[in-house]
Protein backbone atom coordinates (compact mmCIF):
# COMPACT_ATOMS: atom_id res chain seq x y z
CA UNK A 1 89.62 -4.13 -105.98
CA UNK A 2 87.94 -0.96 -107.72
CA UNK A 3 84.27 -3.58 -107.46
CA UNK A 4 85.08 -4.07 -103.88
CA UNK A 5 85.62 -0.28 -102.95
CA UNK A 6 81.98 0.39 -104.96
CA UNK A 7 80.17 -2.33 -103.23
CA UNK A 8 81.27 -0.56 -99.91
CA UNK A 9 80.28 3.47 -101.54
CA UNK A 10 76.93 1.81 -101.41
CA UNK A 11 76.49 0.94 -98.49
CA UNK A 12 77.61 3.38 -96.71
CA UNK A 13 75.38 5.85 -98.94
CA UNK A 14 72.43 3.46 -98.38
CA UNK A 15 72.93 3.20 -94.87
CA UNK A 16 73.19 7.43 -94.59
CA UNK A 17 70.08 7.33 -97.14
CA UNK A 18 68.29 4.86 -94.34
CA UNK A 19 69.28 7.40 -91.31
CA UNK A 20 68.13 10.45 -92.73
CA UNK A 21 64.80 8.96 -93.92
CA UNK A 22 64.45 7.07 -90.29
CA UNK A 23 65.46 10.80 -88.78
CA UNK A 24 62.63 12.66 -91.06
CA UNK A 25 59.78 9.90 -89.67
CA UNK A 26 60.98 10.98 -86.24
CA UNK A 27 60.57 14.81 -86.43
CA UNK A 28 57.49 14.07 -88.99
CA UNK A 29 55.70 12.22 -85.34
CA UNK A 30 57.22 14.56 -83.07
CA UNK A 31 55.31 17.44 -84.88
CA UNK A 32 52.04 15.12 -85.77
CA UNK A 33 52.27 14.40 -81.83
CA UNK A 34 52.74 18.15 -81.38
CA UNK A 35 49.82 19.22 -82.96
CA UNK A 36 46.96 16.40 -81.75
CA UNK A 37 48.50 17.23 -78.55
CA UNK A 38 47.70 21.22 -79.06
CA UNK A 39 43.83 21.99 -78.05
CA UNK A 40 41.87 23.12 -80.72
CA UNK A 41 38.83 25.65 -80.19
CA UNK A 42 35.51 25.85 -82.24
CA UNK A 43 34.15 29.32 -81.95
CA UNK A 44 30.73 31.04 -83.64
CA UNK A 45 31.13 34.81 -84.68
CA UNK A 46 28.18 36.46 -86.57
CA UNK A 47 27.20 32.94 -87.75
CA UNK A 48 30.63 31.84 -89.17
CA UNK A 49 32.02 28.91 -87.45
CA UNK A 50 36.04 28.38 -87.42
CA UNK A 51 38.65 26.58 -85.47
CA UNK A 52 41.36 28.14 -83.13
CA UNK A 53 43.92 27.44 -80.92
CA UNK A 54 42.97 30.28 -78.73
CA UNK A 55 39.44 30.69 -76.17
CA UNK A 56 36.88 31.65 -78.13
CA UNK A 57 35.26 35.30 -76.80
CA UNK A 58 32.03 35.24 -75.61
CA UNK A 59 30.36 32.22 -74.44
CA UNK A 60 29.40 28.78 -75.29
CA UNK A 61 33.11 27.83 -76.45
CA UNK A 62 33.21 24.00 -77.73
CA UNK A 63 36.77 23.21 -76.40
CA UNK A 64 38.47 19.68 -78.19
CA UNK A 65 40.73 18.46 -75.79
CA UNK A 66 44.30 16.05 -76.84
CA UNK A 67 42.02 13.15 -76.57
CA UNK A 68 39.78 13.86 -78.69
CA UNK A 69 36.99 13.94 -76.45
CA UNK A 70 34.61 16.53 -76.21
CA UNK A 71 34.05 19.32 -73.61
CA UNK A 72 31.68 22.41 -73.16
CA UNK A 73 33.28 25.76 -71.80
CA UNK A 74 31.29 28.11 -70.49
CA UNK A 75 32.96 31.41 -70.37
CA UNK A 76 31.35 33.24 -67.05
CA UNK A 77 29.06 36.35 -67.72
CA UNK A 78 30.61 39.42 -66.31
CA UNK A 79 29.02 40.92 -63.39
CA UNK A 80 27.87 44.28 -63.32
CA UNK A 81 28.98 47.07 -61.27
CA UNK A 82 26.76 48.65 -58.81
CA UNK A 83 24.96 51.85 -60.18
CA UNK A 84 26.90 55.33 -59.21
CA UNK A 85 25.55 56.94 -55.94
CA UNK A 86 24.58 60.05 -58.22
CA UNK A 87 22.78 58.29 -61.06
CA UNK A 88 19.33 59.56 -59.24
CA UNK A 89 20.47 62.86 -59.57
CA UNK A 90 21.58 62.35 -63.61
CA UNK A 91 19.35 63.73 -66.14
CA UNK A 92 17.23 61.06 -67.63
CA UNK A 93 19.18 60.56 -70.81
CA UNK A 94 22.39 60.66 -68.96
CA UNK A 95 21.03 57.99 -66.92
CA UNK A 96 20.19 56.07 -69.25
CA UNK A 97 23.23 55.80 -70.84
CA UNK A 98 25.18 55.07 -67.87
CA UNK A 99 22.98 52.27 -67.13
CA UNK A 100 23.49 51.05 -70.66
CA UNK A 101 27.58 51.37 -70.38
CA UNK A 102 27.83 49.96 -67.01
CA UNK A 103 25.31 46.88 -68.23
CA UNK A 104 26.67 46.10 -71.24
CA UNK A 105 29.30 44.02 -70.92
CA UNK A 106 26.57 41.55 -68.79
CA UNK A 107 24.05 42.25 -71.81
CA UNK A 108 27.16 41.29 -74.24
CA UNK A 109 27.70 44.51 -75.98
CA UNK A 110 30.94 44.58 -77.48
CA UNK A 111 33.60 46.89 -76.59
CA UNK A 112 32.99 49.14 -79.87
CA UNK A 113 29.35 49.37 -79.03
CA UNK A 114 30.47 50.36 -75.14
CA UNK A 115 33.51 52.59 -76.36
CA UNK A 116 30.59 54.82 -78.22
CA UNK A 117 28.49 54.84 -75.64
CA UNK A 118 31.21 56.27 -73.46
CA UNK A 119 31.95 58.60 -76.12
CA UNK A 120 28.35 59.67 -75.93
CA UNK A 121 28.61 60.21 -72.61
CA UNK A 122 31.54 62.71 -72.55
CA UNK A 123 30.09 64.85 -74.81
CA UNK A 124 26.39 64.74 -73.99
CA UNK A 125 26.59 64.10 -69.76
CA UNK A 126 29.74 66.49 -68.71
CA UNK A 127 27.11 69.31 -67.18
CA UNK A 128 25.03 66.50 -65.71
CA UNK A 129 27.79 64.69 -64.14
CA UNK A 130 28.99 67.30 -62.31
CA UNK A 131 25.79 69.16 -61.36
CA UNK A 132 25.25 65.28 -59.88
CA UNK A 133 28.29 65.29 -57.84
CA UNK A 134 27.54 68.27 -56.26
CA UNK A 135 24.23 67.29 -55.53
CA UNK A 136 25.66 64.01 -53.68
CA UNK A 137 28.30 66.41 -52.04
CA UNK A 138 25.54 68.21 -50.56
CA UNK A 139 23.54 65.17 -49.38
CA UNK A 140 26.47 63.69 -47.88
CA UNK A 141 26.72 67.17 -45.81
CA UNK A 142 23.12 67.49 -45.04
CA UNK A 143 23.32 63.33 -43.87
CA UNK A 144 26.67 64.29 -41.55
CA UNK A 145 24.70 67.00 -39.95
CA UNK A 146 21.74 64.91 -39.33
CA UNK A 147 23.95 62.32 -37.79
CA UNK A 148 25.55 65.12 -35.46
CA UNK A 149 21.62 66.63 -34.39
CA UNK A 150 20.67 63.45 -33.61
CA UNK A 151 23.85 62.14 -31.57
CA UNK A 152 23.92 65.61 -29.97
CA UNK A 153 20.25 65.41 -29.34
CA UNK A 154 20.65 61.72 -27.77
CA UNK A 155 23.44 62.99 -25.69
CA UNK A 156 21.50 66.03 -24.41
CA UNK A 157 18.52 63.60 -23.93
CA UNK A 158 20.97 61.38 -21.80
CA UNK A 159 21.56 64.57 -19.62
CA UNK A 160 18.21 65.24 -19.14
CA UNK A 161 17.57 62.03 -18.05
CA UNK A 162 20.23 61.60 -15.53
CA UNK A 163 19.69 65.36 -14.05
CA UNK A 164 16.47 64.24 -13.75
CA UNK A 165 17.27 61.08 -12.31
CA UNK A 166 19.51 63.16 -9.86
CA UNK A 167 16.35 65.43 -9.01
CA UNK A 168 13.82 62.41 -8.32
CA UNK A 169 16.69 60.72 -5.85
CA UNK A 170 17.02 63.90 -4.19
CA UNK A 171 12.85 64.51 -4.02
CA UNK A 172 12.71 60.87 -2.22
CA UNK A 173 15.56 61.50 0.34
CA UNK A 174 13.45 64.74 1.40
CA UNK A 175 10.14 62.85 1.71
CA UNK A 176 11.48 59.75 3.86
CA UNK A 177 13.24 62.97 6.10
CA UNK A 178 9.84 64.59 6.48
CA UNK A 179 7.25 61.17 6.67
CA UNK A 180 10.01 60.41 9.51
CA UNK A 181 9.17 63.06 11.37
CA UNK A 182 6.54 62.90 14.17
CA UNK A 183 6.38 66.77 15.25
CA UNK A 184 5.13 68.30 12.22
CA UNK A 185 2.60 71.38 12.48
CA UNK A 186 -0.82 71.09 10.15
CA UNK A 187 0.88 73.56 7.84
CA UNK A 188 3.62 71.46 7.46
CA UNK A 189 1.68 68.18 7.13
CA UNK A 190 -0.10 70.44 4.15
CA UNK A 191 2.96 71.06 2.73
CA UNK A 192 4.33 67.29 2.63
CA UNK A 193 1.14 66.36 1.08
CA UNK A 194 1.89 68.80 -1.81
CA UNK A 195 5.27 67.27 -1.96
CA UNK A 196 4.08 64.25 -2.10
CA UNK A 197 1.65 64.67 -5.43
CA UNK A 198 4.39 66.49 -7.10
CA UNK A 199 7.22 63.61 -6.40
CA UNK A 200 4.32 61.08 -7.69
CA UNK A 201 3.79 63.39 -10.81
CA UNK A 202 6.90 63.74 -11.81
CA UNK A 203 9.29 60.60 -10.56
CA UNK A 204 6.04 58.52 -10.45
């Protein structure tokens, strides 16, 4: 009886043996599975080449997809900005350095390089800055009252033209009166001649 009750302590501790080994293969290819399945990066910093599971910065990112097959990511070069309306009026240095800030993400400075620059800036372009803005204040003013000369010249130049419009209709009602008339005196006949040249002169 006590040979019959070992026999069976066996088994069952083989069979629990078995199920936790069969159990362990499982989780071992759920977490194999896991990682092929994870995409893996291949990225090139100051000559050193190492893998990551995260987009490489910069460009020309070699991207391994789950199946193992190869693929080339381009990461987009950032646009620049368009240059500040008062750069012409920045000194040349300041200039120069805004141009270099605003460019150099495009020319692939890295954000230490840029965070100096703007550091620069500050302390170096403060005067210039804001002897620029006042300088494009003044412009915009001076461009506003250009615009209002010229719209109140074009509107004076409309009057002009419509008084004188006015005058010329007028001129030619008076002349058809007068060449309509048949009793008119020598001095009078004079006179409409004199009328005449001056309507041609002026409302030709």
């Amino acid at each position: 009886m006590d040979k019959i009750k070992g026999i069976g302590s066996l088994r069952v501790d083989g069979f629990v043996r078995n199920t936790w080994f069969i159990a362990l293969g499982i989780a071992v290819l759920f977490i194999a599975a896991g990682a092929q399945a994870q995409p893996r990066y291949t990225c090139t910093s100051n000559g050193r080449t190492y893998q990551s599971t995260q987009p490489c910065p910069g460009s020309g990112v070699v991207y391994y997809g789950p199946s193992g097959t190869q693929t080339i990511y381009q990461t987009p070069i950032p646009k620049a900005p368009p240059p500040p309306a008062n750069l012409k009026y920045l000194t040349p240095r300041c200039a120069s350095l805004n141009d270099a800030i605003r460019m150099g993400p495009t020319n692939g400075l890295n954000y230490d390089t840029i965070s100096q620059m703007r550091r620069e800036y500050s302390l170096e372009c403060s005067e210039s800055e804001s002897a620029s803005n006042a300088l494009m204040a003044q412009e915009r003013r001076d461009k506003k009252d250009q615009l209002t000369q010229a719209k109140n010249a074009n509107k004076l130049d409309k009057e002009r033209a419509l008084i004188h419009q006015q005058q010329c209709g007028e001129s030619k009602r008076i002349l058809f009166s007068k060449r309509a008339r048949t009793d008119l005196t020598d001095g009078e006949k004079a006179e409409l001649r004199r009328f005449e040249e001056n309507y041609n002169s002026r409302c030709g």
